[in-house]
Protein backbone atom coordinates (compact mmCIF):
# COMPACT_ATOMS: atom_id res chain seq x y z
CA UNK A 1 27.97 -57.46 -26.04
CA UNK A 2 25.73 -55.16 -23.91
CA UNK A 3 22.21 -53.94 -24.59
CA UNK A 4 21.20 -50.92 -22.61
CA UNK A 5 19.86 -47.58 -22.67
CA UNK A 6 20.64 -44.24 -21.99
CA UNK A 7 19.29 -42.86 -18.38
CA UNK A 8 17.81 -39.51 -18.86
CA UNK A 9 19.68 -36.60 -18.21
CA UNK A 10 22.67 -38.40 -17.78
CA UNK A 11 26.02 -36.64 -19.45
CA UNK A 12 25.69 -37.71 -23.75
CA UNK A 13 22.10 -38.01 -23.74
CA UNK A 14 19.27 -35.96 -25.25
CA UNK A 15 16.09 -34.24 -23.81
CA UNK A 16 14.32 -36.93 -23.86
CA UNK A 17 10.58 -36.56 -23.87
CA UNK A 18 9.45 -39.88 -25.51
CA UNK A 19 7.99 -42.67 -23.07
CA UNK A 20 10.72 -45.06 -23.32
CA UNK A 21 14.60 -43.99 -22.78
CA UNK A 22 16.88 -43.93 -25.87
CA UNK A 23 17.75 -47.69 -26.60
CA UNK A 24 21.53 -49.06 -27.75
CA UNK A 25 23.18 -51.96 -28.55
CA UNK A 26 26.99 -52.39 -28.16
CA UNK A 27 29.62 -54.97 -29.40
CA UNK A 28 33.58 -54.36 -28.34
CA UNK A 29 36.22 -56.35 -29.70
CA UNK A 30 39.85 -55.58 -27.65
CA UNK A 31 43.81 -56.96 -28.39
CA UNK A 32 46.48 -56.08 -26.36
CA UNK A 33 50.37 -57.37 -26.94
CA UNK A 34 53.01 -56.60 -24.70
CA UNK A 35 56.26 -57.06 -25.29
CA UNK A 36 58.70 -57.34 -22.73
CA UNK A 37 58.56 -58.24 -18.92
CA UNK A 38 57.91 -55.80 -16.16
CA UNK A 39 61.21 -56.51 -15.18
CA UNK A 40 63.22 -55.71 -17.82
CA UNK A 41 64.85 -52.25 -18.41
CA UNK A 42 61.59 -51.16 -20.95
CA UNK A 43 58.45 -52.12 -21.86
CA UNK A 44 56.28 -51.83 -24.50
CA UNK A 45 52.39 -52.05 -25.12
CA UNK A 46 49.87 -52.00 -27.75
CA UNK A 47 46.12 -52.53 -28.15
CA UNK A 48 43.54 -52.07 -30.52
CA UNK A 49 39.78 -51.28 -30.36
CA UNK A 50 36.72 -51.73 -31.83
CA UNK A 51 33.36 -50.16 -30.73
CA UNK A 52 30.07 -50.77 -32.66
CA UNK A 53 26.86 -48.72 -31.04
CA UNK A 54 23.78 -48.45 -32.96
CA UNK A 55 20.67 -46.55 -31.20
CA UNK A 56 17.52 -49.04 -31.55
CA UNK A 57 14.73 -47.00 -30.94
CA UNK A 58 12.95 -43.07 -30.74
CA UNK A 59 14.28 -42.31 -34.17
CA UNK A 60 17.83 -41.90 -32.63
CA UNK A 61 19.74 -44.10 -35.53
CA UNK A 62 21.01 -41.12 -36.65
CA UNK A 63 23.14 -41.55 -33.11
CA UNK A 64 24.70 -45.34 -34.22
CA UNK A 65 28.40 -44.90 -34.91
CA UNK A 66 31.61 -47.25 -35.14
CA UNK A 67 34.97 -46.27 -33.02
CA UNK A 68 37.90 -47.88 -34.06
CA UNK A 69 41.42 -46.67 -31.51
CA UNK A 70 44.30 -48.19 -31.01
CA UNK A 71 48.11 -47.23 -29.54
CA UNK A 72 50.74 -47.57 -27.35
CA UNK A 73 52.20 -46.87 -24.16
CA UNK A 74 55.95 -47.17 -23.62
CA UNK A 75 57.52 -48.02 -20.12
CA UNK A 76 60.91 -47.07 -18.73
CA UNK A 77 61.81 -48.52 -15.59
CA UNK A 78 63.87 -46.01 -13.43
CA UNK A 79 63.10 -48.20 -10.51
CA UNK A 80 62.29 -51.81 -8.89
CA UNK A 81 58.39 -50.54 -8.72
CA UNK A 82 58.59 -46.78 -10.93
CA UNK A 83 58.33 -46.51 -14.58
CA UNK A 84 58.17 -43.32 -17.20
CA UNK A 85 55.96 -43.59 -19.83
CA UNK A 86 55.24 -41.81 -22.94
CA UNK A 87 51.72 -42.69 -24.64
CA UNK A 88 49.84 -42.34 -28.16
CA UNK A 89 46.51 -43.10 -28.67
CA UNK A 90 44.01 -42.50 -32.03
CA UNK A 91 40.83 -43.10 -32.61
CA UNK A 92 38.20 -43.06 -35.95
CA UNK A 93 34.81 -42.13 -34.82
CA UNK A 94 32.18 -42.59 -37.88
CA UNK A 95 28.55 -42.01 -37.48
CA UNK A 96 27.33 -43.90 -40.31
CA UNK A 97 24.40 -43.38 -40.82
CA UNK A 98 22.96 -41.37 -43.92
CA UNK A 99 20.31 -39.41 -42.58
CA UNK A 100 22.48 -37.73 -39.94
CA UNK A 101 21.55 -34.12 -39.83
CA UNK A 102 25.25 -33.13 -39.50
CA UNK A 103 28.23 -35.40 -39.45
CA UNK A 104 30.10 -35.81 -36.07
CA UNK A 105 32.61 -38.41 -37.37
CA UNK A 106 36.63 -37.11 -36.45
CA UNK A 107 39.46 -38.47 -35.92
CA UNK A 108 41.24 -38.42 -32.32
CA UNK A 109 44.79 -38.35 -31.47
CA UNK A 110 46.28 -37.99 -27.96
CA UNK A 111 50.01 -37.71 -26.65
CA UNK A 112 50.56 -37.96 -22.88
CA UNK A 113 53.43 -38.47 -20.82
CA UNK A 114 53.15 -39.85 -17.33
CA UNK A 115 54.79 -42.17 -14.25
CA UNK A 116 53.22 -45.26 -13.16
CA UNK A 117 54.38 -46.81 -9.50
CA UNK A 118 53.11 -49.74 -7.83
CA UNK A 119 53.05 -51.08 -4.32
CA UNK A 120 55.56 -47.88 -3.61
CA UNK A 121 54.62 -47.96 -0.02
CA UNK A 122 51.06 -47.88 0.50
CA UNK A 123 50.33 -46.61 -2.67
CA UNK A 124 49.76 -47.84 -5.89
CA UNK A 125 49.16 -45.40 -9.33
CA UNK A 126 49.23 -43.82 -12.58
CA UNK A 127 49.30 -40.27 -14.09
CA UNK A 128 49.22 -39.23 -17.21
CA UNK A 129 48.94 -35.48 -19.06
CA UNK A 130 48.63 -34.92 -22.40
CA UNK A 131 47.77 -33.15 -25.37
CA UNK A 132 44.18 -34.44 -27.16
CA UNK A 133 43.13 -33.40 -30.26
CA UNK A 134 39.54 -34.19 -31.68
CA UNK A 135 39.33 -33.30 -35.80
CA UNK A 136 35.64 -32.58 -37.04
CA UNK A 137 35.89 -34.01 -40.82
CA UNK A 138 32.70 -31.49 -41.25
CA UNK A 139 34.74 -28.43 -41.89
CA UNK A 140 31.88 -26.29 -40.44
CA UNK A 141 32.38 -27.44 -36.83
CA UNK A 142 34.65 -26.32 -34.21
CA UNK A 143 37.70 -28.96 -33.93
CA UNK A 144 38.97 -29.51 -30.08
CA UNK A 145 42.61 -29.71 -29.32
CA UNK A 146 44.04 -29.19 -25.56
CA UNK A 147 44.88 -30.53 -22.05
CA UNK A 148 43.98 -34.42 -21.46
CA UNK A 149 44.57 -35.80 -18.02
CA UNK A 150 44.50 -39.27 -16.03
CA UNK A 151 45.32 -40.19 -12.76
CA UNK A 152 44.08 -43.43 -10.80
CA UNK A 153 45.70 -43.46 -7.44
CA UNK A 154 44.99 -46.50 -4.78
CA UNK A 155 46.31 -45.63 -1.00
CA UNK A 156 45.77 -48.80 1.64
CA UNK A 157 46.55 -47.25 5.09
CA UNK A 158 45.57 -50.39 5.98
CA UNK A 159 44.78 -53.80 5.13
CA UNK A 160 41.44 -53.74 5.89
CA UNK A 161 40.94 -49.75 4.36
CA UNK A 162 41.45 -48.31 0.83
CA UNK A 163 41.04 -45.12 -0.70
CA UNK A 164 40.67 -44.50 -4.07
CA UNK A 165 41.22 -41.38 -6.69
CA UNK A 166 40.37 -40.86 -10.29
CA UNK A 167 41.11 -37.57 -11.86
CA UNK A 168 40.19 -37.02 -15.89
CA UNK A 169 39.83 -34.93 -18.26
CA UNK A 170 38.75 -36.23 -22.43
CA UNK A 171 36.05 -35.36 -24.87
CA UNK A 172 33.18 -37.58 -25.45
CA UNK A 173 30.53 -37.18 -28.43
CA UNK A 174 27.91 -34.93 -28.03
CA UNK A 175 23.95 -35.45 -29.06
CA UNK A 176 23.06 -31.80 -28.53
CA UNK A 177 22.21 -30.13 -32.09
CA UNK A 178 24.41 -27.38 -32.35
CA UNK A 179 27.24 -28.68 -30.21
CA UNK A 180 30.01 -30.97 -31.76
CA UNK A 181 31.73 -32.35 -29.15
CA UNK A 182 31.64 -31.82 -25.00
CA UNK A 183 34.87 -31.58 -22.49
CA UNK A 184 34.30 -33.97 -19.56
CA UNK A 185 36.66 -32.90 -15.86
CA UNK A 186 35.64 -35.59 -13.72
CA UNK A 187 37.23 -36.12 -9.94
CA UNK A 188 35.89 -39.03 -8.22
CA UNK A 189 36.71 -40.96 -4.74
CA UNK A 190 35.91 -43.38 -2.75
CA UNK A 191 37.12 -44.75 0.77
CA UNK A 192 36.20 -49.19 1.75
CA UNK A 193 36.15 -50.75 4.57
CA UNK A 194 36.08 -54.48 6.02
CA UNK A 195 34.12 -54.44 8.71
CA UNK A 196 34.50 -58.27 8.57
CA UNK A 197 36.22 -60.65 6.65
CA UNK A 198 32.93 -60.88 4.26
CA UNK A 199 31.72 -57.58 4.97
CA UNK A 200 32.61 -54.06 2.98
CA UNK A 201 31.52 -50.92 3.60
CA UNK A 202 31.74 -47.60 1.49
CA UNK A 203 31.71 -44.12 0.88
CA UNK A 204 31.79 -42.43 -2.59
CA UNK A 205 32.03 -38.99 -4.58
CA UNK A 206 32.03 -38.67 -8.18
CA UNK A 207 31.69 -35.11 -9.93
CA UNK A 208 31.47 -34.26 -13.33
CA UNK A 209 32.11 -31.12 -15.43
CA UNK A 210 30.72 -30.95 -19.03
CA UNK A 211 31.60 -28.30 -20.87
CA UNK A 212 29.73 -28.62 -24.67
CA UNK A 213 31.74 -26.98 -27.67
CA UNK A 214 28.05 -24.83 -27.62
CA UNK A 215 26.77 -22.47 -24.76
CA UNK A 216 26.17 -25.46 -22.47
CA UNK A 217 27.78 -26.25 -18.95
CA UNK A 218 26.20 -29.72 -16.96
CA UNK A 219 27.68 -30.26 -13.70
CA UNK A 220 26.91 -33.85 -11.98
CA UNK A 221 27.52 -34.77 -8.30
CA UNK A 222 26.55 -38.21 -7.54
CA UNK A 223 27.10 -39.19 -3.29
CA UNK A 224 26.78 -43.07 -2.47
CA UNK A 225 27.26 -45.35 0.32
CA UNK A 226 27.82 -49.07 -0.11
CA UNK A 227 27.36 -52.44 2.12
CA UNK A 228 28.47 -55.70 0.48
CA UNK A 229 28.11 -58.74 2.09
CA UNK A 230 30.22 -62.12 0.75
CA UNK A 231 28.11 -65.02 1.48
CA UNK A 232 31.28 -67.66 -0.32
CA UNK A 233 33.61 -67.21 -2.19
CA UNK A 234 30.68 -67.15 -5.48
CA UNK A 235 27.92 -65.21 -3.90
CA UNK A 236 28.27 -61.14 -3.53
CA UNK A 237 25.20 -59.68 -2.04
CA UNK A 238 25.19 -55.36 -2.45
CA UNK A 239 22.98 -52.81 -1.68
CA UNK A 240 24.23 -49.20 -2.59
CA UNK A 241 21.91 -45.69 -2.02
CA UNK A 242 23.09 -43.36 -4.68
CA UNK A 243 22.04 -39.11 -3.96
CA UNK A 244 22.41 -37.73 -7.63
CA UNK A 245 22.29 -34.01 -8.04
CA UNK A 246 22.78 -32.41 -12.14
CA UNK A 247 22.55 -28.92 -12.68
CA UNK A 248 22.76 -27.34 -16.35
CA UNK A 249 22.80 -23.71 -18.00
CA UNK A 250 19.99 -25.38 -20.10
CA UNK A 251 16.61 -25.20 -19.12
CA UNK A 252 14.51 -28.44 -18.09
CA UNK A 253 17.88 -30.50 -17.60
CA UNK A 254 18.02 -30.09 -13.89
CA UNK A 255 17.30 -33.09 -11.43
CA UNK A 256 17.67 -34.66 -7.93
CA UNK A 257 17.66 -38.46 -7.98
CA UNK A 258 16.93 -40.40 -4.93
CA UNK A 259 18.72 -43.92 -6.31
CA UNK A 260 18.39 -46.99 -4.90
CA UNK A 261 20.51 -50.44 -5.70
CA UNK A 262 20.22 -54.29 -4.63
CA UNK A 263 23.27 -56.34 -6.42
CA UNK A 264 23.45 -60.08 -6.52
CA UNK A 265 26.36 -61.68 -7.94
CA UNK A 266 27.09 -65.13 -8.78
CA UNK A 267 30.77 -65.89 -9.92
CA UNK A 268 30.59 -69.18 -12.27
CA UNK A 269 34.23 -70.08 -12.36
């Protein structure tokens, strides 16, 4: 369960010129069986989903929608540490609510293919392409269907060093009037550091493409630089400095955020 709200001007949220950000609730219920062991010859897995997020506040019920997905992934181990997979994923996305001006509830399906490896080396990954296809059950709006992507790729040079890499591309629901749906393309990466044995350092990039079934085009660069210190083994201590820059085709959606963050963490088990 997570109560939050949505940061203005962030990718999915409005033009928000009430006092108070847009409000939500959320509640996720996950189950995942696999069946078979890594090391067999195949392996199978399958999950299902459950997503309730109702908007609390600024007259955005209209918003609250349930997102029920589920699917499975299929492994084929060509080597010790390599596997093929083939993937299917769908997803019911109903916005509830009665008074919705227009109704953005579809149904989702996605087919990818990919290869998974781990510990090949120094590196440890996953890539997956596929074909996503998001179906509008308001016959008026434009229906998506094209390239889906995923890749999450972990290279340790060293013991003490890591980079990371996240490639995607999806859709995500849109809040804009006259749009239906947006594209997200999203590269992000980041390179850690021990300095010390409880001491981290980082760099990070993450950079966003949203591409809105209407005339609009966001793009989102966010630079960051991390120091986390590990007092024991139950105590994190962070500080992160985040430089955001958005730019937009739309007019009064532009910003530069100067972002600053001090994380304590306390591990109870």
């Amino acid at each position: 369960y997570i109560k939050s709200h949505d940061a203005r001007a962030v990718p999915a949220s409005r033009i928000n010129f009430d006092l108070k950000p847009d409000q939500w609730e959320l509640g996720r219920l996950f189950a995942e069986v696999v069946y078979g062991r890594k090391t067999n010859k195949a392996q199978l897995k399958a999950f299902v989903e459950g997503i309730a997020r109702p908007y609390i506040n600024n007259r955005q019920q209209t918003r609250s929608r349930n997102r029920i997905k589920g699917g499975a992934t299929f492994y084929l181990n060509v080597r010790p540490r390599t596997s093929l997979l083939a993937a299917v994923t769908f997803a019911d996305v109903d916005y509830y609510h009665g008074a919705t001006p227009i109704d953005l509830s579809s149904l989702e399906s996605n087919f990818s293919v990919g290869i998974k490896w781990e510990a090949t080396g120094k590196t440890t990954g996953q890539i997956k392409v596929g074909y996503l296809v998001k179906d509008l059950e308001d016959e008026s709006l434009r229906d998506f269907a094209g390239l889906s992507a995923q890749a999450t790729i972990l290279w340790e040079p060293k013991t003490y060093s890591r980079v990371k890499l996240l490639i995607q591309r999806r859709t995500d629901e849109s809040i804009q009037y006259d749009s239906s749906y947006f594209v997200t393309t999203r590269l992000a990466a980041s390179w850690e550091h021990d300095l010390k044995e409880n001491l981290t350092f980082a760099l990070r990039f993450d950079g966003q493409n949203d591409k809105y079934s209407a005339e609009r085009d966001d793009d989102l660069l966010d630079y960051a630089v991390d120091l986390d210190y590990y007092m024991n083994k139950r105590l994190d201590i962070g500080f992160r400095y985040i430089y955001s820059l958005k730019t937009s085709n739309v007019e009064n959606t532009d910003y530069i955020a100067n972002i600053f963050l001090l994380k304590i963490a306390l591990k109870t088990l």
